[in-house]
Every structure is written in C-alpha cells, then in structure tokens.
C-alpha atoms as a PDB file:
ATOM      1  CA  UNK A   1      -8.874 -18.834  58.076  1.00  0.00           C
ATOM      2  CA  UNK A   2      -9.694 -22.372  56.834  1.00  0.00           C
ATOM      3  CA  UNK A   3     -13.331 -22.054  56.359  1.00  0.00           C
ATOM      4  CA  UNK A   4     -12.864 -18.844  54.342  1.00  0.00           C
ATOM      5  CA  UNK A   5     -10.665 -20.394  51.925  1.00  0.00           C
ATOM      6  CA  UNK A   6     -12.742 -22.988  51.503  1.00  0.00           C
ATOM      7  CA  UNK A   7     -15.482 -20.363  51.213  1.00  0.00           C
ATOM      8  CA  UNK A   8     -13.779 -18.703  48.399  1.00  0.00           C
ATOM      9  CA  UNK A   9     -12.807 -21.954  46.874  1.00  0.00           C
ATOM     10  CA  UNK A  10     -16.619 -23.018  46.371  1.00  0.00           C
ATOM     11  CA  UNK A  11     -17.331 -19.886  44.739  1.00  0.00           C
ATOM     12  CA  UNK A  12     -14.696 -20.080  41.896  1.00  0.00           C
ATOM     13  CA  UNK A  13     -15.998 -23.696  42.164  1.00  0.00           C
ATOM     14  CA  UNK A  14     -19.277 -22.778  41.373  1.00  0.00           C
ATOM     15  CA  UNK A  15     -18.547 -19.965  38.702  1.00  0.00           C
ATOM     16  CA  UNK A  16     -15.956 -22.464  36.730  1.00  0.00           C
ATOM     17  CA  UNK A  17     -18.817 -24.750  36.405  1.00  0.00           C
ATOM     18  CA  UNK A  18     -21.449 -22.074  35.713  1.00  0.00           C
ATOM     19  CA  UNK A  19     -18.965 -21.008  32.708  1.00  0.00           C
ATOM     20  CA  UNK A  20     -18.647 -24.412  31.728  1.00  0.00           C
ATOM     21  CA  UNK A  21     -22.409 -25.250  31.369  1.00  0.00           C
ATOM     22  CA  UNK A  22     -22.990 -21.738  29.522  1.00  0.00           C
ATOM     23  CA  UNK A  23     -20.179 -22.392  27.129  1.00  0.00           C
ATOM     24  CA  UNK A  24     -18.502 -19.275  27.925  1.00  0.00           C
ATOM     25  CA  UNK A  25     -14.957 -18.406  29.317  1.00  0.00           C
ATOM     26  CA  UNK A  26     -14.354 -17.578  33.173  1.00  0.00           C
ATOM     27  CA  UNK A  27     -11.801 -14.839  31.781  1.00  0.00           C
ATOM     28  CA  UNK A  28     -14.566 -13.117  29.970  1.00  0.00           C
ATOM     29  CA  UNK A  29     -17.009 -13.347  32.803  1.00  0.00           C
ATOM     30  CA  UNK A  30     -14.570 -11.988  35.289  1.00  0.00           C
ATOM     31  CA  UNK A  31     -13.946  -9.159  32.556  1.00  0.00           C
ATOM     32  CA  UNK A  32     -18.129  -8.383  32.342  1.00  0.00           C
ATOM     33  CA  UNK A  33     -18.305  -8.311  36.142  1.00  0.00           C
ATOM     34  CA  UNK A  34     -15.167  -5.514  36.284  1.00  0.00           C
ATOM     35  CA  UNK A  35     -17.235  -3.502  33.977  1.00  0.00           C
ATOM     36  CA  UNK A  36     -19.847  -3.630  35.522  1.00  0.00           C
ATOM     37  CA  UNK A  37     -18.260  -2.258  38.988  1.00  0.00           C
ATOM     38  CA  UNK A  38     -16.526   0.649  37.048  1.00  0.00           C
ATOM     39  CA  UNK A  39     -18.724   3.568  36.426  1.00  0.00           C
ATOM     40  CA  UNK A  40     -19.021   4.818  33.190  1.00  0.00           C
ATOM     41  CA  UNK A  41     -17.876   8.037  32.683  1.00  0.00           C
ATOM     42  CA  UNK A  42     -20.728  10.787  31.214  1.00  0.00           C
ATOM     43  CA  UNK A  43     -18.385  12.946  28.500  1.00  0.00           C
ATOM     44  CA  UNK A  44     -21.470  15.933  28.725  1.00  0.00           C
ATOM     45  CA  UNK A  45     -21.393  15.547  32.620  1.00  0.00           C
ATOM     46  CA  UNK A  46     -17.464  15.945  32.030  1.00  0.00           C
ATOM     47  CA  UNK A  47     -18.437  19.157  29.744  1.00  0.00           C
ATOM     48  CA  UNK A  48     -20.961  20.574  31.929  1.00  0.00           C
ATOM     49  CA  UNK A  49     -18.393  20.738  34.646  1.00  0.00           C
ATOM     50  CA  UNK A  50     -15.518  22.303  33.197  1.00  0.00           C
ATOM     51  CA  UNK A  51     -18.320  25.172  31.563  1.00  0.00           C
ATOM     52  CA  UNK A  52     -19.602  25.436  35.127  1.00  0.00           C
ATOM     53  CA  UNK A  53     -16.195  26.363  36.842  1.00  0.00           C
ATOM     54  CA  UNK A  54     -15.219  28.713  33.695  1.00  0.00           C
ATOM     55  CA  UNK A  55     -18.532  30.760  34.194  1.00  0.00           C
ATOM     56  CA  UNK A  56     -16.495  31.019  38.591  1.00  0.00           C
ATOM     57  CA  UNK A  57     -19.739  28.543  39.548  1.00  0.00           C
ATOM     58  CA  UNK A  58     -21.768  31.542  38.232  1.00  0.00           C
ATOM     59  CA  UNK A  59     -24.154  30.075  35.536  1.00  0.00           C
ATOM     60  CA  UNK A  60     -27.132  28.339  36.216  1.00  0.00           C
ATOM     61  CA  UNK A  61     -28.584  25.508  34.007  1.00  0.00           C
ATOM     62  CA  UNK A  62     -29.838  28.326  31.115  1.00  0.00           C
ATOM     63  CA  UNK A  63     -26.731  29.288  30.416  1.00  0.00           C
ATOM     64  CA  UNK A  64     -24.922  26.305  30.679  1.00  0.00           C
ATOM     65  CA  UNK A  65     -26.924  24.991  28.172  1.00  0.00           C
ATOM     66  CA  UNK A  66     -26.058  28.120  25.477  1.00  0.00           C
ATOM     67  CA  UNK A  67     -22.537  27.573  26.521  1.00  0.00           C
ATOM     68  CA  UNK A  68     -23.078  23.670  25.695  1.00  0.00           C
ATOM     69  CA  UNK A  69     -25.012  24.322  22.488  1.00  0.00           C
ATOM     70  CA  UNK A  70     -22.343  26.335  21.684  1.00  0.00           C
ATOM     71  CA  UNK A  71     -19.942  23.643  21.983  1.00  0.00           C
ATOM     72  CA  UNK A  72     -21.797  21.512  19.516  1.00  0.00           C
ATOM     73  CA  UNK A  73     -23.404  19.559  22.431  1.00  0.00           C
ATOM     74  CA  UNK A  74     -27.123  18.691  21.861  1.00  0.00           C
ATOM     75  CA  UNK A  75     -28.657  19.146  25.614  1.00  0.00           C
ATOM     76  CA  UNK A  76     -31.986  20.578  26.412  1.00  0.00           C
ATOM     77  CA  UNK A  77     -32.406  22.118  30.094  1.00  0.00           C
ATOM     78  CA  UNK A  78     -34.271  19.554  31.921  1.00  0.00           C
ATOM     79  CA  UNK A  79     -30.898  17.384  31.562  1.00  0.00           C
ATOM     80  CA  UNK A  80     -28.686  19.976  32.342  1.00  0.00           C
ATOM     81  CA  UNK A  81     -30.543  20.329  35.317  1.00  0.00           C
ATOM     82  CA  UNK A  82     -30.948  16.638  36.550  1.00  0.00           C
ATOM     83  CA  UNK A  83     -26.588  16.478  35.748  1.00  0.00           C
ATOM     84  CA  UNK A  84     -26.423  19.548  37.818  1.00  0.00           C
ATOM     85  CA  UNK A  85     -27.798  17.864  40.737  1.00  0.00           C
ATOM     86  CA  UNK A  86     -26.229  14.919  40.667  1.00  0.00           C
ATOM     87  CA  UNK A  87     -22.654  16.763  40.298  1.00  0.00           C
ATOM     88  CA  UNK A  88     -24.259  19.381  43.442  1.00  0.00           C
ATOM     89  CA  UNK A  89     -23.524  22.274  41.181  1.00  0.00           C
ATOM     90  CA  UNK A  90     -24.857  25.310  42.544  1.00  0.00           C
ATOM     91  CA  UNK A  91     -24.502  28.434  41.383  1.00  0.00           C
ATOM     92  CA  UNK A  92     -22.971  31.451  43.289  1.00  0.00           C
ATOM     93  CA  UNK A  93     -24.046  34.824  42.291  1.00  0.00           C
ATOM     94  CA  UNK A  94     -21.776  37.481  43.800  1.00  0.00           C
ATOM     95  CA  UNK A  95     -23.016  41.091  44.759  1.00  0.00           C
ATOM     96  CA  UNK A  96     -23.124  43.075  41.562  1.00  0.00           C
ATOM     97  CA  UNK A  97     -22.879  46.580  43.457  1.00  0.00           C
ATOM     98  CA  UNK A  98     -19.392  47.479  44.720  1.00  0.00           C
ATOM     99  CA  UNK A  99     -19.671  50.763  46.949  1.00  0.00           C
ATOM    100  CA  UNK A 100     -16.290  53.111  45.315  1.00  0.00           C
ATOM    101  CA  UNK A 101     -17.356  56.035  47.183  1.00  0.00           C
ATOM    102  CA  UNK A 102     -16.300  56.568  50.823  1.00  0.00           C
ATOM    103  CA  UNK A 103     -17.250  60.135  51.957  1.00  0.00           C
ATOM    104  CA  UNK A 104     -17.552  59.121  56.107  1.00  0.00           C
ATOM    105  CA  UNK A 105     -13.991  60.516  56.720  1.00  0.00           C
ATOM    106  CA  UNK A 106     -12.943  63.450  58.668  1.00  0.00           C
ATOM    107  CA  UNK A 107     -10.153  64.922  55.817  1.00  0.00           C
ATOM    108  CA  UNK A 108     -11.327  68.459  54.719  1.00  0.00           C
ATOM    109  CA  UNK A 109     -13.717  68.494  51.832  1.00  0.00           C
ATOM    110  CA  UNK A 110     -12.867  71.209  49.000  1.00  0.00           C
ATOM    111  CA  UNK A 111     -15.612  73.205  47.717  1.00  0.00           C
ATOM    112  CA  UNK A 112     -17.987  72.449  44.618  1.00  0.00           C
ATOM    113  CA  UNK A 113     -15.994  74.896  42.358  1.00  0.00           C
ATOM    114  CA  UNK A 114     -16.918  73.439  39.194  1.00  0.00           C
ATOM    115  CA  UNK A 115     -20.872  73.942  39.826  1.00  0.00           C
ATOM    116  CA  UNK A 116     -21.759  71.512  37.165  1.00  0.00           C
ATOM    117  CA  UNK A 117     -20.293  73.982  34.888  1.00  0.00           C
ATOM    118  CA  UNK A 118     -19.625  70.830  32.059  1.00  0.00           C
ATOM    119  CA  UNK A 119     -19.072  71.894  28.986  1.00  0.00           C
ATOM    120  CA  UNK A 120     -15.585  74.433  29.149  1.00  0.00           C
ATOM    121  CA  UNK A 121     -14.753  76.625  26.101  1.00  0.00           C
ATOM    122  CA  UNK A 122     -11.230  74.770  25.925  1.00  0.00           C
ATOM    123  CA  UNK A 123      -9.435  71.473  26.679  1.00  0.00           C
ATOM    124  CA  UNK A 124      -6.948  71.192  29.935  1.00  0.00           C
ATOM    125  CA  UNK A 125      -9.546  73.580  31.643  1.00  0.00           C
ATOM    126  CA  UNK A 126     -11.446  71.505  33.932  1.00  0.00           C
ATOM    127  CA  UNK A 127     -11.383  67.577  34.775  1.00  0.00           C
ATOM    128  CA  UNK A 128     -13.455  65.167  35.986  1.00  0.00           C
ATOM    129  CA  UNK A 129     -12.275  61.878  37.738  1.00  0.00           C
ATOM    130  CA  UNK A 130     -13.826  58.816  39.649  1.00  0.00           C
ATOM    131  CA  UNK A 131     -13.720  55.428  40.573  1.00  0.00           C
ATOM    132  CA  UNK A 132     -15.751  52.550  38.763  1.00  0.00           C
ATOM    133  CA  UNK A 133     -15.171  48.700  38.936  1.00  0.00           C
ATOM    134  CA  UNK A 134     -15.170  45.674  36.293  1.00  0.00           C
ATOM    135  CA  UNK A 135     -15.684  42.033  37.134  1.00  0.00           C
ATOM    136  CA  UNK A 136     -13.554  39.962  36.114  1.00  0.00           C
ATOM    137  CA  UNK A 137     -12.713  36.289  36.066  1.00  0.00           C
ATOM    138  CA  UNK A 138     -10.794  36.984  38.839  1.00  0.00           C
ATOM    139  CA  UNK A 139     -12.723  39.034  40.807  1.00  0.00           C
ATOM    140  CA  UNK A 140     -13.105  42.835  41.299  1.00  0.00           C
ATOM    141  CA  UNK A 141     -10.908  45.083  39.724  1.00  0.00           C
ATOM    142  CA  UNK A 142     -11.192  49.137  40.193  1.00  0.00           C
ATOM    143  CA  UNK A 143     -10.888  51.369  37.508  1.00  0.00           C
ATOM    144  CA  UNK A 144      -9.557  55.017  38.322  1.00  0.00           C
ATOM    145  CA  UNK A 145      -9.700  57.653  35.526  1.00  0.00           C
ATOM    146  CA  UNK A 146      -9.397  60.828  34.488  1.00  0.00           C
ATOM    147  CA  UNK A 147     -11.258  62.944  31.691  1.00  0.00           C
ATOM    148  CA  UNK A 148     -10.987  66.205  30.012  1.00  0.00           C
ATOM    149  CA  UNK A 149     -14.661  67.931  30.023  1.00  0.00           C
ATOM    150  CA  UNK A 150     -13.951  69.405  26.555  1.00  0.00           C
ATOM    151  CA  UNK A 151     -12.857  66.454  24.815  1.00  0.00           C
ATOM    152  CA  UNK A 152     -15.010  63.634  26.771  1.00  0.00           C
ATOM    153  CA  UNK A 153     -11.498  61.641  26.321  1.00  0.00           C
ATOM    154  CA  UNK A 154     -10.112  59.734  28.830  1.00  0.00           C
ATOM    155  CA  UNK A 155      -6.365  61.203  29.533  1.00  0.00           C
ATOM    156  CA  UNK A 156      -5.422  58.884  32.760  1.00  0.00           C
ATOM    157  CA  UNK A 157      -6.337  55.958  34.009  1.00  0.00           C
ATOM    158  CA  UNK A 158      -4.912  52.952  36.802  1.00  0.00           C
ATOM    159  CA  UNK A 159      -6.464  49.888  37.856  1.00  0.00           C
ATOM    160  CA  UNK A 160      -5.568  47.489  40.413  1.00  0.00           C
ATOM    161  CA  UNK A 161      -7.894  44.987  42.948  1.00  0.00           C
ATOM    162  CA  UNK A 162      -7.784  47.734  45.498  1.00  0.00           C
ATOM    163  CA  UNK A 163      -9.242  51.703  45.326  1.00  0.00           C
ATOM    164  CA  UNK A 164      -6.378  53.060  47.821  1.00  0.00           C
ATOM    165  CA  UNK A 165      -5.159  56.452  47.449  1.00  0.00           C
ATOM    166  CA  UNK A 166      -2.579  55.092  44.738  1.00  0.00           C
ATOM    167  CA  UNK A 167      -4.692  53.978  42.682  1.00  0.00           C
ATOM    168  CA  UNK A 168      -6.544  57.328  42.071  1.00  0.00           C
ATOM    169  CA  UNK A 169      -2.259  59.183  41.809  1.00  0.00           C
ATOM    170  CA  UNK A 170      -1.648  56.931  39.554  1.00  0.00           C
ATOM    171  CA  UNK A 171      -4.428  58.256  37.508  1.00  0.00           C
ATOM    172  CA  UNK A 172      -3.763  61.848  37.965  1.00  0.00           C
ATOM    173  CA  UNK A 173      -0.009  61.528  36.878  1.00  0.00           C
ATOM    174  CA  UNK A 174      -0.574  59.686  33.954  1.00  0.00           C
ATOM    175  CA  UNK A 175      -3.182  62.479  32.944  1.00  0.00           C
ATOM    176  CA  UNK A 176      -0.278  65.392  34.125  1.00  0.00           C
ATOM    177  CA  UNK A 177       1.987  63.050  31.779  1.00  0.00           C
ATOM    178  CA  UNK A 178      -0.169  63.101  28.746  1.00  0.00           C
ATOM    179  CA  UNK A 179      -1.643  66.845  28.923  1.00  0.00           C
ATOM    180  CA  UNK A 180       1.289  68.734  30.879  1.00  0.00           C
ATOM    181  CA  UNK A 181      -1.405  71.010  32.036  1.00  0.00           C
ATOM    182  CA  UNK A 182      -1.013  74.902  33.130  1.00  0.00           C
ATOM    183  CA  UNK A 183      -1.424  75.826  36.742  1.00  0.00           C
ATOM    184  CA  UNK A 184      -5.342  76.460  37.481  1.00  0.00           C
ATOM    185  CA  UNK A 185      -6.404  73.286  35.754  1.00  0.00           C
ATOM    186  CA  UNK A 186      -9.864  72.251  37.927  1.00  0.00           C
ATOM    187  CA  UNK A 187      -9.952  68.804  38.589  1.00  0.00           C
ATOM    188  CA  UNK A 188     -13.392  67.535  40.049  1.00  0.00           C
ATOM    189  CA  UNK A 189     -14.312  64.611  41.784  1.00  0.00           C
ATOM    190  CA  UNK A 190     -16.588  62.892  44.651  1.00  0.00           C
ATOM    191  CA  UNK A 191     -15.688  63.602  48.453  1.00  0.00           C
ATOM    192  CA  UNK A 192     -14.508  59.907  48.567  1.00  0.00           C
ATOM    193  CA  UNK A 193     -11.397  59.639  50.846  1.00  0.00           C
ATOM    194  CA  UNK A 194      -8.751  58.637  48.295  1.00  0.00           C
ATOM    195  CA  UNK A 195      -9.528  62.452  47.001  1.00  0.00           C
ATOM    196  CA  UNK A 196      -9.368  64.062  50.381  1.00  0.00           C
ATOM    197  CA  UNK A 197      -6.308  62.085  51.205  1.00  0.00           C
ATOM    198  CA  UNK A 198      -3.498  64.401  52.191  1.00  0.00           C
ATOM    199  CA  UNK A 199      -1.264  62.385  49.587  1.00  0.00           C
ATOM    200  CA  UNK A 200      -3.293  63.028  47.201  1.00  0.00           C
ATOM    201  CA  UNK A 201      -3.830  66.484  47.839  1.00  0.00           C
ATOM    202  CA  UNK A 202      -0.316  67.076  47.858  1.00  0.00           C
ATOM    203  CA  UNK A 203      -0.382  65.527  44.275  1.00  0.00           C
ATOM    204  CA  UNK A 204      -2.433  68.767  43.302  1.00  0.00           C
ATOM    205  CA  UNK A 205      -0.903  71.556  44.730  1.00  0.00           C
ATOM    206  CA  UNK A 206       2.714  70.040  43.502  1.00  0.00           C
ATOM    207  CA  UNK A 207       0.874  70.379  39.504  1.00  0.00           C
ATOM    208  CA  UNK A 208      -0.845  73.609  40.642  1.00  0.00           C
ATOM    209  CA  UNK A 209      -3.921  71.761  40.003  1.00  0.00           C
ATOM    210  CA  UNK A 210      -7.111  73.211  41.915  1.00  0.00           C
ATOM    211  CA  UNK A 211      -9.565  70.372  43.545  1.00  0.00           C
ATOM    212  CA  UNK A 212     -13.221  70.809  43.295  1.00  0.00           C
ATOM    213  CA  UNK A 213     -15.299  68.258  44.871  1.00  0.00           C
ATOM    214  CA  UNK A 214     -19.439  67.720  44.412  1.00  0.00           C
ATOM    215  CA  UNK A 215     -21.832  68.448  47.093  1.00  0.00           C
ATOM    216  CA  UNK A 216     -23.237  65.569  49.606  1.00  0.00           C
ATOM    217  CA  UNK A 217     -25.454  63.915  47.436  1.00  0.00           C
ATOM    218  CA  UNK A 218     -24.681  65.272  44.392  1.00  0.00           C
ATOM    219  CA  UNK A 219     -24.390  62.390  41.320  1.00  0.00           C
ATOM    220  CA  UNK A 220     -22.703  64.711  38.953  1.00  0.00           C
ATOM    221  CA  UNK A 221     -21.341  61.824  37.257  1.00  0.00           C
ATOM    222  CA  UNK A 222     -24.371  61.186  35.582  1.00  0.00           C
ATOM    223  CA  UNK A 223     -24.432  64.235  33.978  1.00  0.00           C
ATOM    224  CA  UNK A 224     -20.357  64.228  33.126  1.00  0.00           C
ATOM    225  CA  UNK A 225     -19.058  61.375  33.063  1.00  0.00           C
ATOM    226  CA  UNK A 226     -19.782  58.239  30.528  1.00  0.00           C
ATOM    227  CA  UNK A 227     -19.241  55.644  32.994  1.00  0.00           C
ATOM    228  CA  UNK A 228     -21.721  56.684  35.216  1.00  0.00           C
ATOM    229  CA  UNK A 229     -24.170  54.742  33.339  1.00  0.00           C
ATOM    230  CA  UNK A 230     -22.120  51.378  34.458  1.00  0.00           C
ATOM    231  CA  UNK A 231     -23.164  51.583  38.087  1.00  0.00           C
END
C-alpha cells in the first residue's frame, strides 16, 4: 500500500514539474487529458440513428442518405455507410407478401353465383368483398371491405392486426348500415375461411343476403376489385 502511494506520488511529482518547465497550469493539463478520454459525440452519427429506427431498421444507407439530405444534412453514401458500420446498423427487410386467403378448411363452399357477371344494371345488386393488408409503422394491419359492383364505391370496411371472422362482420354490417339492402343482395367473395365461417354465414342469411364465392383458382379480384392491384 506504501509503495503505491509513493508510486502515485512520483507521478504528480513528475507532471507538477513537467507543468512547471512548460509554463503551463497542472489544472489545465488535467482538463486536456479528461478530454481526451471522453469521446466526442458525432451529431450526424446521432441523426443517422434516430432516421434508422424511424424507417423500423428498414432503410439501408440510400435512403438514409435522402432522409438526411432531407434534413439539411450534407452526407454522401460512402459515409453513411462507414457510420452504419460502426453503429452495426443493419437493415431488416420484412416479407412484403402477407397470404389473406385461407381456402384449406373443411366449412362448405357456396357456389360461384356471380359468374364474373361485374357490371349489374343497378346499385345494392351484387357485392364484392375481400381482404387486403397495409404496412404500417407498426406492423401489419388487415383491411376488410366491401364494394358495390355498380358504383365501384367502397360501402364497408374494418381493420384490425388480425383477419378473424370479425374482422370481415364488421365489414358486412357497416355496408348493411350504410345501404339497408333488399333481401337477394349477392355478396361475392374468395373461399377464405372467415367467409365460410358459420358466424359469418349466419350474418347473411339474418340480412337475406345470398353468398357467392369464386372458383379454386379463380383471381376475380383482378377483374372487380381496385385493390387487387396492391397485392
């Protein structure tokens, strides 16, 4: 315990003097040598970060650097780069296909009644309605809807982070709520299970609504629907 006081002693010894010869104080030296130890703090690095976890560790260095640029931040991509390695930021791209259909059930399947027949003479006639999905910041959300073949106009619609068998109801009754629709109304859709359900099913005979689902294979959404061009 001796020895290493006396160890430390002949360093401050040493610096005191040191300070002394240099004409410069042992405060200030003691300040320089804090600095020193202290990393310095990179404000872009700081930037690049909090851009990187808005994007949900999606972007890579391309983007970052519009989203930079955009912040008035002069970068180029080569930097953006070197920063991202040094911070380990790599990007996670999530599966952009999210399956909405489930047709390997064993409910009953109604028939095709509609027969691609999309273009009725009048409105509340005959429905189409399916599932789609949106990403969003917070991940997956489905979209359930409902739309009047006359019109093209969307006259239901739910979402929610799961594509149960409510979420589709939903739909319907906000479309029975808006149109009030006379028994025989066709209402077409995929053979996914949340159609076949018996909840749902019960749903349409209680409106005197008539199902009408497409054949195996058949993308009649295509054809009918506008956001079949999202998947």
């Amino acid at each position: 315990m001796i020895y290493k006081i006396v160890d430390q002693w002949q360093q401050k010894a040493a610096v005191t003097q040191a300070c002394r010869v240099l004409d410069v104080s042992c405060s200030g030296y003691y300040a320089a040598m804090k600095r020193v130890k202290t990393p310095t703090v990179c404000t872009t690095s700081v930037h690049l970060k909090a851009a990187f976890n808005a994007s949900q560790r999606s972007y890579g260095s391309r983007r970052l650097v519009s989203t930079l640029q955009g912040q008035n931040i002069k970068i180029g991509r080569y930097k953006v780069r070197r920063l991202m390695r040094e911070a380990d930021l790599k990007p996670v791209w999530k599966k952009k296909f999210v399956n909405t259909t489930d047709s390997n059930h064993n409910l009953p399947v109604a028939e095709n009644l509609l027969n691609r027949q999309f273009n009725p003479a009048m409105p509340n006639q005959a429905c189409t309605s399916d599932i789609t999905y949106i990403h969003t910041r917070t991940g997956w959300l489905y979209l359930a809807v409902v739309m009047d073949l006359y019109s093209r106009k969307i006259i239901g619609w739910a979402m929610n982070s799961t594509m149960h068998t409510e979420l589709v109801s939903r739909a319907l009754l906000m479309a029975i709520g808006q149109r009030q629709p006379a028994p025989g109304l066709i209402l077409h859709s995929d053979r996914g299970s949340q159609y076949a359900s018996h909840a749902y099913q019960r749903l349409l005979k209680q409106h005197g609504i008539i199902c009408s689902m497409s054949r195996k294979g058949n993308c009649w959404e295509r054809e009918a629907c506008p956001w079949g061009a999202m998947r």
